[in-house]
N, C-alpha and C. Protein backbone atom coordinates (compact mmCIF):
# COMPACT_ATOMS: atom_id res chain seq x y z
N UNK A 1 40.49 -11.04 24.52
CA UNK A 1 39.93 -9.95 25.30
C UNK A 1 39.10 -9.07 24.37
N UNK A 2 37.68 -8.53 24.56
CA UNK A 2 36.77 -7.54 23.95
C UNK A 2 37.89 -6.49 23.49
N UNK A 3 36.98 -5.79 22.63
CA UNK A 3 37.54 -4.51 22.64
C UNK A 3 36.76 -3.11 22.69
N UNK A 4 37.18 -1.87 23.24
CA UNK A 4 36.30 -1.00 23.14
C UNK A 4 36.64 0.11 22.29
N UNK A 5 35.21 0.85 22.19
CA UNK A 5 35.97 1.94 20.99
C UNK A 5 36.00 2.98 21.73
N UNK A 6 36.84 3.52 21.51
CA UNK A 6 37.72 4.92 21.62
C UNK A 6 37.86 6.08 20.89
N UNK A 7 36.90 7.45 21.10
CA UNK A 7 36.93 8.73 20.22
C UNK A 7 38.23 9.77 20.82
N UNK A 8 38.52 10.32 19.63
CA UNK A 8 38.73 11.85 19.69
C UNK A 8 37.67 13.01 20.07
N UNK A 9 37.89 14.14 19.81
CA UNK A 9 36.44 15.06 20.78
C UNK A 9 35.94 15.63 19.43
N UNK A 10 36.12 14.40 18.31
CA UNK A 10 35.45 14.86 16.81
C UNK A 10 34.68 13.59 16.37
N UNK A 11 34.16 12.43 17.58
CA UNK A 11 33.67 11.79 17.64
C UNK A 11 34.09 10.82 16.50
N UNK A 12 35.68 10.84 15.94
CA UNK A 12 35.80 9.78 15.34
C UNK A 12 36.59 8.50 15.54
N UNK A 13 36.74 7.70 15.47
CA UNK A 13 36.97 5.86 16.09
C UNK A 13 38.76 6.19 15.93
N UNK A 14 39.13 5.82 17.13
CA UNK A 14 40.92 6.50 16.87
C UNK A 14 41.36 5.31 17.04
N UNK A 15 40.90 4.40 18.00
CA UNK A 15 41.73 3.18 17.95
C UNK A 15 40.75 2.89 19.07
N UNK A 16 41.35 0.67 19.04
CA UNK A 16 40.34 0.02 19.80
C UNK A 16 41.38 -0.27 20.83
N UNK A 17 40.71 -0.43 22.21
CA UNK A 17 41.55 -0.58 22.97
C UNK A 17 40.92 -2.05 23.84
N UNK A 18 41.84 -2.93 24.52
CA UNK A 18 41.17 -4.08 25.30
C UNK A 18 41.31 -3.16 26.70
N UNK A 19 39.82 -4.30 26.88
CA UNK A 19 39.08 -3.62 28.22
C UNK A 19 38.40 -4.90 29.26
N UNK A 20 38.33 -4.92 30.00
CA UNK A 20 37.54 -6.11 30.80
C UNK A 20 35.64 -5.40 30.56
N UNK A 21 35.30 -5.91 29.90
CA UNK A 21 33.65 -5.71 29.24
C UNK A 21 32.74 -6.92 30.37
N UNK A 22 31.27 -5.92 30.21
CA UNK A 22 30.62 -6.76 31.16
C UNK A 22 30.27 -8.28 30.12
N UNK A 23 29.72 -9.09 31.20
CA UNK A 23 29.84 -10.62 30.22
C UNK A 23 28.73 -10.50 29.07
N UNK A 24 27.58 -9.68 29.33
CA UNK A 24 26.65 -9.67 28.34
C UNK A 24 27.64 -9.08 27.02
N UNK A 25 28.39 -8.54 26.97
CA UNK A 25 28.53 -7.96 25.80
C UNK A 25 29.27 -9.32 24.80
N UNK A 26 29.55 -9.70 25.83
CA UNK A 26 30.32 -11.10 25.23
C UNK A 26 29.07 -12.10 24.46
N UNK A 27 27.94 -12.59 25.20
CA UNK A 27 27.00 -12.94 24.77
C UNK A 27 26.33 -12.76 23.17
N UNK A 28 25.49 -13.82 23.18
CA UNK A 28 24.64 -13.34 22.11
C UNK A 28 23.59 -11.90 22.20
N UNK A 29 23.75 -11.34 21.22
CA UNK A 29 22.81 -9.95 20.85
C UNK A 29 22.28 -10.21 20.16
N UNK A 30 20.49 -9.70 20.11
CA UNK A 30 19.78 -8.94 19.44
C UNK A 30 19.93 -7.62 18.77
N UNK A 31 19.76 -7.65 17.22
CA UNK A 31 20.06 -6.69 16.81
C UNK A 31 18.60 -6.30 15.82
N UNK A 32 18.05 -5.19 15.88
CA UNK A 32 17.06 -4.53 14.60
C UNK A 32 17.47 -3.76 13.93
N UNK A 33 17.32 -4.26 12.39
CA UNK A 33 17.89 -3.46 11.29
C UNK A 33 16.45 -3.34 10.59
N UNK A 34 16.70 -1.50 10.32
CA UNK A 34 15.09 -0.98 9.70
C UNK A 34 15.75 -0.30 8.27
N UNK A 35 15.18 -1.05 7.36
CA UNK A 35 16.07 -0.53 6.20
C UNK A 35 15.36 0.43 5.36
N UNK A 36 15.62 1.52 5.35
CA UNK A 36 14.57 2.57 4.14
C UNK A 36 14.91 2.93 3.06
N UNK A 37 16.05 2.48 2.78
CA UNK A 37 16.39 2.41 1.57
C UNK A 37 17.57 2.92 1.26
N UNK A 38 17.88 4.40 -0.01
CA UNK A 38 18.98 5.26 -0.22
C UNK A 38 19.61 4.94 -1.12
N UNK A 39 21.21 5.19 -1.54
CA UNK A 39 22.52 4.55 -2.32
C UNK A 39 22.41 3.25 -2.38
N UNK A 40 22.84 3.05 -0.95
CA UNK A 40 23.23 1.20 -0.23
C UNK A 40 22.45 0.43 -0.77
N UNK A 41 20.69 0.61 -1.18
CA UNK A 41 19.94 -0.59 -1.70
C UNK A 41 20.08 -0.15 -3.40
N UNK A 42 20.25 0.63 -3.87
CA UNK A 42 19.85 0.83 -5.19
C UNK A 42 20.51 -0.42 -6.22
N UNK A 43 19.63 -0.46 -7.37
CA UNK A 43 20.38 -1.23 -8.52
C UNK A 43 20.43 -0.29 -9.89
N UNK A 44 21.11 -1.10 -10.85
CA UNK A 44 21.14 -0.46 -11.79
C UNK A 44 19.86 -1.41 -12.72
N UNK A 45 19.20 -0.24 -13.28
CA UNK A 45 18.42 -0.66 -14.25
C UNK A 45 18.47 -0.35 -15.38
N UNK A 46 19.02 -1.61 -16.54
CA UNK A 46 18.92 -1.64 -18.16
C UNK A 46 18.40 -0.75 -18.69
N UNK A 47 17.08 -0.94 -18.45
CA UNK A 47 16.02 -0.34 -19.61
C UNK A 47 15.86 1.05 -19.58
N UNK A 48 16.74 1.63 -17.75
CA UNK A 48 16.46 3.04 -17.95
C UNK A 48 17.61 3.91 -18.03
N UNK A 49 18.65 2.92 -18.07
CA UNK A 49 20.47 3.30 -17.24
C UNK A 49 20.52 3.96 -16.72
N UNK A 50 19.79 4.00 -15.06
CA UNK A 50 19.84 4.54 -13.80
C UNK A 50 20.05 3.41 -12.96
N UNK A 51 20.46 4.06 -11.71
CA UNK A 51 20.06 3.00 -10.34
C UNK A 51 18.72 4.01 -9.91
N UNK A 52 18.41 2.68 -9.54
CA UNK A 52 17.18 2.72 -8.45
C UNK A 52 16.77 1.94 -7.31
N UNK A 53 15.87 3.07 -6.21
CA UNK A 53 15.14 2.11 -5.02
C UNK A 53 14.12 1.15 -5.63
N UNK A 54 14.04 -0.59 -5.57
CA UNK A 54 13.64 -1.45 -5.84
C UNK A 54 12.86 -2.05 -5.23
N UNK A 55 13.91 -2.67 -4.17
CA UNK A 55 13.66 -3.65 -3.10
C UNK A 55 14.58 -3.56 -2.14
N UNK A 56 14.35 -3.54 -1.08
CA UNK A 56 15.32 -4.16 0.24
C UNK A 56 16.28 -5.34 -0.35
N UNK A 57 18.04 -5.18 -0.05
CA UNK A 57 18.65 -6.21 -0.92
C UNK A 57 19.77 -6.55 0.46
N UNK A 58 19.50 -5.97 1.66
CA UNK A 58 20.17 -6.19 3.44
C UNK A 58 19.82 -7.43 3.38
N UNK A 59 19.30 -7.83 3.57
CA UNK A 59 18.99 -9.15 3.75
C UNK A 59 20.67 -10.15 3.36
N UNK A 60 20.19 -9.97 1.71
CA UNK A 60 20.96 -11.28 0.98
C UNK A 60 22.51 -10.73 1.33
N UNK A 61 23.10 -9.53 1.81
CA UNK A 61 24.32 -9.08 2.17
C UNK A 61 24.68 -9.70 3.45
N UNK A 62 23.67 -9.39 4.85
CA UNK A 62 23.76 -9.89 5.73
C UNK A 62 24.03 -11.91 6.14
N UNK A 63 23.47 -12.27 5.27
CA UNK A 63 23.55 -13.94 4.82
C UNK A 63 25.69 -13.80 4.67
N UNK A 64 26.06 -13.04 3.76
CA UNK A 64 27.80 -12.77 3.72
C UNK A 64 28.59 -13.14 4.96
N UNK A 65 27.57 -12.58 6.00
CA UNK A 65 28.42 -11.86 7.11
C UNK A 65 28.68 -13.64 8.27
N UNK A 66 29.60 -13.43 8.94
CA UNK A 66 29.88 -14.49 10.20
C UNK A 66 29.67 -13.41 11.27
N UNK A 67 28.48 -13.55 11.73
CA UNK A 67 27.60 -13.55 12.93
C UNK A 67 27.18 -14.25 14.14
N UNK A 68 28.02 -14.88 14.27
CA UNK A 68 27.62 -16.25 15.23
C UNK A 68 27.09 -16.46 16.29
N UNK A 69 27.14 -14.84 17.16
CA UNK A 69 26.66 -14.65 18.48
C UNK A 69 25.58 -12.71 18.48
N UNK A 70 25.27 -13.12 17.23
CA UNK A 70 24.17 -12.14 16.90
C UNK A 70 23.38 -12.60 16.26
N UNK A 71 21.86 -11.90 16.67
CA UNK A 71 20.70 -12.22 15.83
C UNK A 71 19.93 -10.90 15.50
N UNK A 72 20.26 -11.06 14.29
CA UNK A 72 19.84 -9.37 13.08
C UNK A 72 18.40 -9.71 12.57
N UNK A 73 17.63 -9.21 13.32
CA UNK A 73 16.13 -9.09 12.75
C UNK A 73 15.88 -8.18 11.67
N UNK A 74 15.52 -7.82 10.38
CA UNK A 74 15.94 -6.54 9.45
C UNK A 74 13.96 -6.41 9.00
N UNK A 75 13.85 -5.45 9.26
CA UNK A 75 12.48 -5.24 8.92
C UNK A 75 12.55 -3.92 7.68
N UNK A 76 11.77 -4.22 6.49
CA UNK A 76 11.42 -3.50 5.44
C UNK A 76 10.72 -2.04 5.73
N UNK A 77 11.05 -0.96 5.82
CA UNK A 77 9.63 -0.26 5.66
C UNK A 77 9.93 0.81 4.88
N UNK A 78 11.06 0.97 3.80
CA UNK A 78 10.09 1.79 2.66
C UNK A 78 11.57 1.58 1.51
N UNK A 79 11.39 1.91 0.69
CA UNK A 79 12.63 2.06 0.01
C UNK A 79 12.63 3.19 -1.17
N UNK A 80 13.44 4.29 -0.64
CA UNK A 80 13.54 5.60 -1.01
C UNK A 80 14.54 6.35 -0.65
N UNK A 81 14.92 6.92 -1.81
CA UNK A 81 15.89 7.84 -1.58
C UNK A 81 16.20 8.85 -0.98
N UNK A 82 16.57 9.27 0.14
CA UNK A 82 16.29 9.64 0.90
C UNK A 82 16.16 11.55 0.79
N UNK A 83 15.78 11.94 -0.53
CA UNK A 83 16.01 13.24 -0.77
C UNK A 83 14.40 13.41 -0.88
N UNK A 84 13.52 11.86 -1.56
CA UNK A 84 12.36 11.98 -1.45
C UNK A 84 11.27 11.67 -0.23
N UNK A 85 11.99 11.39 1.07
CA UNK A 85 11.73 11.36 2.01
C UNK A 85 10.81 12.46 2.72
N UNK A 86 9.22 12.13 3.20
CA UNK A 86 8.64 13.00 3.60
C UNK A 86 8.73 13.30 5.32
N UNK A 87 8.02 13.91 6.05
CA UNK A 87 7.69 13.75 7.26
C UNK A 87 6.84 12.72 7.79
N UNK A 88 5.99 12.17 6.84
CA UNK A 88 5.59 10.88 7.26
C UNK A 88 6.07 9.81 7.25
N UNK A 89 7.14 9.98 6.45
CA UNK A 89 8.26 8.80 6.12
C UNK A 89 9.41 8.82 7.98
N UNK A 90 9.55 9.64 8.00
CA UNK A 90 10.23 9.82 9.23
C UNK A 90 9.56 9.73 10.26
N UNK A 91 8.43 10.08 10.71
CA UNK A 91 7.63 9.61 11.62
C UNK A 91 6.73 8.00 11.46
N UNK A 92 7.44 7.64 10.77
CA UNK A 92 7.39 5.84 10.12
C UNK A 92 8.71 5.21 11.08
N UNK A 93 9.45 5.70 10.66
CA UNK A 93 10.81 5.89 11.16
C UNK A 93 11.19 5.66 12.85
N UNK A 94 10.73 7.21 13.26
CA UNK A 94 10.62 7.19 14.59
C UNK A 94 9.83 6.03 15.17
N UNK A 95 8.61 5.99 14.82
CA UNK A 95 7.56 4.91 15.28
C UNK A 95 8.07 3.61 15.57
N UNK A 96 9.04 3.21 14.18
CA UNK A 96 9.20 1.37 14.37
C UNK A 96 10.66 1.95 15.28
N UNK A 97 11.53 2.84 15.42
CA UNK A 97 12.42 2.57 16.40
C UNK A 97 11.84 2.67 18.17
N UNK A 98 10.80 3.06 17.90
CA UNK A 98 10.12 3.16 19.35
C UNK A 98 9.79 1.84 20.11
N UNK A 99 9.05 1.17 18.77
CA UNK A 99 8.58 -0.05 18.83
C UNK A 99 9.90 -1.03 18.96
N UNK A 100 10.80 -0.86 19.11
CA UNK A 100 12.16 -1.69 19.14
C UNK A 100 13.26 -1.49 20.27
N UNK A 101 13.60 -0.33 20.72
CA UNK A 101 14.77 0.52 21.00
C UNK A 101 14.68 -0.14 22.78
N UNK A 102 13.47 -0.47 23.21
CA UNK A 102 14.07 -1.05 24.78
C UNK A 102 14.16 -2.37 24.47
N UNK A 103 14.39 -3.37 23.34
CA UNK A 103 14.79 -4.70 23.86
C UNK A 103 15.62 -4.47 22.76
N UNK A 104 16.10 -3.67 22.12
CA UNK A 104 17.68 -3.97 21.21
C UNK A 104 18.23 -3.15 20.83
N UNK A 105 19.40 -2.90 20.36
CA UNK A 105 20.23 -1.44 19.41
C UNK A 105 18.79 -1.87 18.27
N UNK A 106 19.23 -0.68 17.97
CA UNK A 106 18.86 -0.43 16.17
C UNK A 106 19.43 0.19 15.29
N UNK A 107 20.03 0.24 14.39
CA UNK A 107 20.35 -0.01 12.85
C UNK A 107 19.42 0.75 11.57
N UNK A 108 20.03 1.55 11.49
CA UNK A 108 18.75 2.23 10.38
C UNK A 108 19.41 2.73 9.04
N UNK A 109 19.02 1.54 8.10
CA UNK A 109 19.79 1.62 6.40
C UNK A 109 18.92 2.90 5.89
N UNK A 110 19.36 3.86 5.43
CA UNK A 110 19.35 5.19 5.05
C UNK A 110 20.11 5.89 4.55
N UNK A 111 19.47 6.53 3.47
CA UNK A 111 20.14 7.81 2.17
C UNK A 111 20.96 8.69 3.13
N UNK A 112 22.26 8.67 2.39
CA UNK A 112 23.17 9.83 3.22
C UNK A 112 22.78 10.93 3.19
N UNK A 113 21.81 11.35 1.91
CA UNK A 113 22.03 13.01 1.81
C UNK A 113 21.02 13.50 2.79
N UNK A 114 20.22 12.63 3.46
CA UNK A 114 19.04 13.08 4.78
C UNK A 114 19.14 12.55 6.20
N UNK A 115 20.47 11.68 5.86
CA UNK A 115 20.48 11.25 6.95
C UNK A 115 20.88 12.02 8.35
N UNK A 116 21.56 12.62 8.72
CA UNK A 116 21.65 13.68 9.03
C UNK A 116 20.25 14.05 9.90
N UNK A 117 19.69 14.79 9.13
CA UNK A 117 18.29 15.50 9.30
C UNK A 117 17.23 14.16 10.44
N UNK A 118 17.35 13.17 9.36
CA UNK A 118 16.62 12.06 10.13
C UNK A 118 17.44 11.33 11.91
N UNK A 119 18.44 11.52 11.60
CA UNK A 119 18.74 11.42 13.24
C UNK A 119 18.50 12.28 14.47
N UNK A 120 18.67 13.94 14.02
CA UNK A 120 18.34 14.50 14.75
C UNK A 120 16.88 14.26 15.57
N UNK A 121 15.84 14.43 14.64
CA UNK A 121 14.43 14.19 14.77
C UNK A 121 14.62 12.83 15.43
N UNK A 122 15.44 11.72 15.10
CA UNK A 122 15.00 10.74 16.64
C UNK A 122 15.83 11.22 17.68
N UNK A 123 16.90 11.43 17.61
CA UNK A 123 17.59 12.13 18.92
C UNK A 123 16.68 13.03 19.65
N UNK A 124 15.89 13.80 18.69
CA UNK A 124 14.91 14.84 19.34
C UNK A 124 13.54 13.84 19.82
N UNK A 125 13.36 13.01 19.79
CA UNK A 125 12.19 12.49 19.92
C UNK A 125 12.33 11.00 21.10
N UNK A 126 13.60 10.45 20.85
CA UNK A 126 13.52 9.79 21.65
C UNK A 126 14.33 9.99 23.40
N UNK A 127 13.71 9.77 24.12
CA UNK A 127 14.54 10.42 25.62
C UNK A 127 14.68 9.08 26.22
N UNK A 128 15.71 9.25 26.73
CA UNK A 128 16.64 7.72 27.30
C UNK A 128 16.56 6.95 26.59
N UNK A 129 17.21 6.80 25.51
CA UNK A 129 17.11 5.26 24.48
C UNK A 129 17.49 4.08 25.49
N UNK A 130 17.34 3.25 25.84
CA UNK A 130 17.87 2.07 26.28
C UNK A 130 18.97 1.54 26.23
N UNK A 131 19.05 1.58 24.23
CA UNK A 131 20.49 1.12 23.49
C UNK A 131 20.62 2.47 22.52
N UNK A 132 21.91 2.06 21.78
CA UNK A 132 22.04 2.61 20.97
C UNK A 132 21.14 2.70 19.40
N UNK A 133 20.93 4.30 18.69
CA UNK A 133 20.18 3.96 17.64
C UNK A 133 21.61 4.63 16.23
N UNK A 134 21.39 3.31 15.54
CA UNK A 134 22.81 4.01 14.45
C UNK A 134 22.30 4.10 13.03
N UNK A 135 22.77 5.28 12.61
CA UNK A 135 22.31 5.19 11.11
C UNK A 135 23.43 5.26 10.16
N UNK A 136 22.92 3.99 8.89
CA UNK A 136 24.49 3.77 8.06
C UNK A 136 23.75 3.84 6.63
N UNK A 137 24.68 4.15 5.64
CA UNK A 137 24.06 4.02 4.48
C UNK A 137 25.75 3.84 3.50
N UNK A 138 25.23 4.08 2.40
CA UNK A 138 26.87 4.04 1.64
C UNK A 138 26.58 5.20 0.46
N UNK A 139 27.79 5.41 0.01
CA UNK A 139 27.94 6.41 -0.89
C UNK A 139 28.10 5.95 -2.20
N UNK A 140 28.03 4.35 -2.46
CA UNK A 140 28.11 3.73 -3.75
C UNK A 140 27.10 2.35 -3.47
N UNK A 141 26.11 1.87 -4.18
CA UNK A 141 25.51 1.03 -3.81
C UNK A 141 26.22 -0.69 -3.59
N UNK A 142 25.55 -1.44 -3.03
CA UNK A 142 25.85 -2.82 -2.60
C UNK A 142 26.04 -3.60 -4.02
N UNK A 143 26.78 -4.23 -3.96
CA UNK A 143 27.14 -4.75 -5.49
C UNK A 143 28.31 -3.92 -6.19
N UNK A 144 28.23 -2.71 -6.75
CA UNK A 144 29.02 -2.14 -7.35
C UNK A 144 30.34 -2.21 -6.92
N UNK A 145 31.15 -1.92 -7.91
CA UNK A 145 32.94 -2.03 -7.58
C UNK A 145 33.16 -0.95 -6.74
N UNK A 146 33.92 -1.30 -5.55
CA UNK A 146 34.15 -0.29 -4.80
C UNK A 146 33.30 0.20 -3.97
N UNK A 147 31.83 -0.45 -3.39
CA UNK A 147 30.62 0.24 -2.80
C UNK A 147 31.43 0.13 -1.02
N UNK A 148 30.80 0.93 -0.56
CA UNK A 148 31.23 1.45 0.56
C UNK A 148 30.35 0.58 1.98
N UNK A 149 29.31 -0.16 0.64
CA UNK A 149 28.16 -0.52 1.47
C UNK A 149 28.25 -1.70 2.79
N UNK A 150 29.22 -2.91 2.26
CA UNK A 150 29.04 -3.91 3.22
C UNK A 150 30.19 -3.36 4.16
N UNK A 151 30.69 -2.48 3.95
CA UNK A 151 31.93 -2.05 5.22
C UNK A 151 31.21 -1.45 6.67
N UNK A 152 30.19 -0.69 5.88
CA UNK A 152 29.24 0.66 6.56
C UNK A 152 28.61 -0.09 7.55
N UNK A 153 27.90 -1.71 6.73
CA UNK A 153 26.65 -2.34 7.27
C UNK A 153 27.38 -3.40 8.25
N UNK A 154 28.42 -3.60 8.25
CA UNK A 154 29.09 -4.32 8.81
C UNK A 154 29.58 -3.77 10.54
N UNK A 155 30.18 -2.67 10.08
CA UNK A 155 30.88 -1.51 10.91
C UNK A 155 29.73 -1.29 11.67
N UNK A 156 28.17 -0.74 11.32
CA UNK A 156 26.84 -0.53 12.15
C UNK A 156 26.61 -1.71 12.97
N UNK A 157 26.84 -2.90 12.65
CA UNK A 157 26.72 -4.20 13.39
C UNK A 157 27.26 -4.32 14.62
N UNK A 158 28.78 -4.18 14.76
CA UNK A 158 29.98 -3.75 15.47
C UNK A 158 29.29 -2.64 16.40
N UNK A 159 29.42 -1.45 16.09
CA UNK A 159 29.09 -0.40 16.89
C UNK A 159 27.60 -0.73 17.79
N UNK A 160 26.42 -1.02 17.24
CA UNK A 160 25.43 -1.56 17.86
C UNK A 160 25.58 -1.90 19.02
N UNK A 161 26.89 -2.75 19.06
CA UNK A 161 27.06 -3.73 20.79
C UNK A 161 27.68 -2.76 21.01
N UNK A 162 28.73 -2.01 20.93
CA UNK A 162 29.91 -0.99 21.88
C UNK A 162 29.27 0.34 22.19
N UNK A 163 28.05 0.69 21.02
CA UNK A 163 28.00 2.13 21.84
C UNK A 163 27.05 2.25 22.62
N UNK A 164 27.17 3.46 23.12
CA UNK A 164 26.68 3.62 24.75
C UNK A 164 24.88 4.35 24.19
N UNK A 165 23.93 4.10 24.36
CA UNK A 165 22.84 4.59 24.42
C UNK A 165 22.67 6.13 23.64
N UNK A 166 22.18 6.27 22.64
CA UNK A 166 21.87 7.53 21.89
C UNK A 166 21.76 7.56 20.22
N UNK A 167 21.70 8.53 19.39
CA UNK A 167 21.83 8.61 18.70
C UNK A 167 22.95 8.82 17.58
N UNK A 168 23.62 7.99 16.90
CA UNK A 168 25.02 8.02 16.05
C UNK A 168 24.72 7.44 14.74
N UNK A 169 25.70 8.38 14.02
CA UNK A 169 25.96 8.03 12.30
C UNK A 169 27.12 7.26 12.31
N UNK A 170 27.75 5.99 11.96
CA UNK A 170 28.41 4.94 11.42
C UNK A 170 28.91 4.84 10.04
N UNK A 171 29.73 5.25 9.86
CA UNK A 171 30.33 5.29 8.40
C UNK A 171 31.49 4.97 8.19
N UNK A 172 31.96 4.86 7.14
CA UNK A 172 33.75 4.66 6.79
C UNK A 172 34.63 4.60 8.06
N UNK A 173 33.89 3.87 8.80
CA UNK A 173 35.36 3.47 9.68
C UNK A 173 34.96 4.74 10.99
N UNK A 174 34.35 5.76 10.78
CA UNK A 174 33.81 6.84 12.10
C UNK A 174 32.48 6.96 12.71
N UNK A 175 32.89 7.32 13.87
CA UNK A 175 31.52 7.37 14.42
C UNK A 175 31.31 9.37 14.83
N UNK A 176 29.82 8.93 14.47
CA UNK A 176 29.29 10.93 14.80
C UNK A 176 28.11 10.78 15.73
N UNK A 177 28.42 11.93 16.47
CA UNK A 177 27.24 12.20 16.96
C UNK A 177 26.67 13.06 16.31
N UNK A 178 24.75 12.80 15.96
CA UNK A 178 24.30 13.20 15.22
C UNK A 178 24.44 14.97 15.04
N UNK A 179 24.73 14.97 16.12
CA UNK A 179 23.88 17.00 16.63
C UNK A 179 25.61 17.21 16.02
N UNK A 180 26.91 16.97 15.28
CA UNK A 180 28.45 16.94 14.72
C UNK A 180 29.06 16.90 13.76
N UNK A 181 27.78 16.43 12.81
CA UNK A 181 28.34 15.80 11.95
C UNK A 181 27.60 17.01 10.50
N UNK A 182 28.02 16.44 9.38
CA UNK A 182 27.41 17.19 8.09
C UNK A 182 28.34 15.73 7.09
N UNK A 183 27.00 16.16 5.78
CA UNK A 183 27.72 15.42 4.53
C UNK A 183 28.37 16.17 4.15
N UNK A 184 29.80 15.90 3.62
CA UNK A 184 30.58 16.82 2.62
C UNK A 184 30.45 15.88 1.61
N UNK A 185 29.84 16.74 0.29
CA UNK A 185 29.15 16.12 -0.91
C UNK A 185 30.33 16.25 -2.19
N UNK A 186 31.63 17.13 -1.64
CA UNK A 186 32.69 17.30 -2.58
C UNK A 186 33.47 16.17 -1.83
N UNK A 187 33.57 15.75 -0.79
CA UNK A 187 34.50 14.84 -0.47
C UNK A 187 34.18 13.27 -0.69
N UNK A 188 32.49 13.18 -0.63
CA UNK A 188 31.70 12.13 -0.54
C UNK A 188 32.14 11.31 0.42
N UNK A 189 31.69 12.00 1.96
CA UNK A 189 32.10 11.65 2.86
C UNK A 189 31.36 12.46 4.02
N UNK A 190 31.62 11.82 5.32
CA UNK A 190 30.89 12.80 6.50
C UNK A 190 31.72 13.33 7.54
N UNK A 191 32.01 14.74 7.83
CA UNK A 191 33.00 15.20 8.70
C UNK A 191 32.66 15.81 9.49
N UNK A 192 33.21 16.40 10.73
CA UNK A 192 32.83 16.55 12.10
C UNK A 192 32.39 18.02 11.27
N UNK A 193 30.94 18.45 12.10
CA UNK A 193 30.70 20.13 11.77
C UNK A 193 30.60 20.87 14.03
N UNK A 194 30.33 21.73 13.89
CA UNK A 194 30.33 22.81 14.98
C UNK A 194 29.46 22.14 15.81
């Protein structure tokens, strides 16, 4: 039997419950993943002993995953941290989820510390989404011991099919609605705000 997800009124995932789901959900999905970069893609580089935005690295993570009755289209369009993120970068943003959002969820790999900011502006911009639009990123990059990343990107996959049309942040296991949420940067984590 499916399962559905189930909030508290702090919009976070309390438990899954079985439900009789319509048959599409059972079906194969379309999914668009727009990756801009952040934590989640960074590497570490030798020559400068930093991480850095490189390249899009969703891809070779997603190859990990057993997907069998999904098809994850992941399109590139910028890779940056999301503190250096302009208004044109976000209206990049908005644009390709426009170009997507009535034939699939979307998925948007993005820097925690703006992410936030960047959902609102599509929540504010887009009226009746079709599907759901989710934004995930991690607080330790993909590769590293302990990265938060393939849980996040995994968990965004999941939520894609269950949630209901709008705008949501996907993280450690919770779901936010955007206009709820804040980074707590001492906890390195995201918790319900006012």
């Amino acid at each position: 039997m499916p399962y559905l997800l189930e909030f508290d009124n702090h919009f976070h995932v309390v438990y899954l419950v079985a439900r009789d789901m319509p048959h599409s959900i059972l079906g194969t999905v379309k999914i668009q993943v727009l990756t801009t970069g952040g934590t989640i893609e960074k590497v570490y580089s030798e020559q400068t002993g930093t991480v850095q935005n490189v390249a899009t690295r969703i891809e070779g993570y997603l190859d990990l995953l057993r997907l069998p009755d999904a098809q994850v289209e992941v399109t590139p369009l910028m890779n940056k941290d999301s503190l250096d993120m302009t208004d044109a970068d976000r209206a990049l943003i908005l644009d390709a989820v426009r170009d997507r959002i009535a034939g699939a969820p979307v998925v948007i790999v993005h820097g925690t510390d703006t992410m936030v900011e960047t959902g609102r502006l599509l929540k504010s911009q887009l009226i009746s989404p079709e599907h759901p639009v989710i934004l995930t990123g991690a607080m330790t990059p993909l590769g590293f011991e302990r990265s938060d990343g393939l849980q996040n990107l995994t968990e965004s996959l999941f939520a894609a099919r269950m949630l209901k049309p709008g705008v949501w942040i996907v993280i450690h296991n919770q779901v936010f609605d955007v206009d709820h949420v804040r980074k707590d940067r001492q906890l390195a984590r995201f918790v319900p705000s006012a």
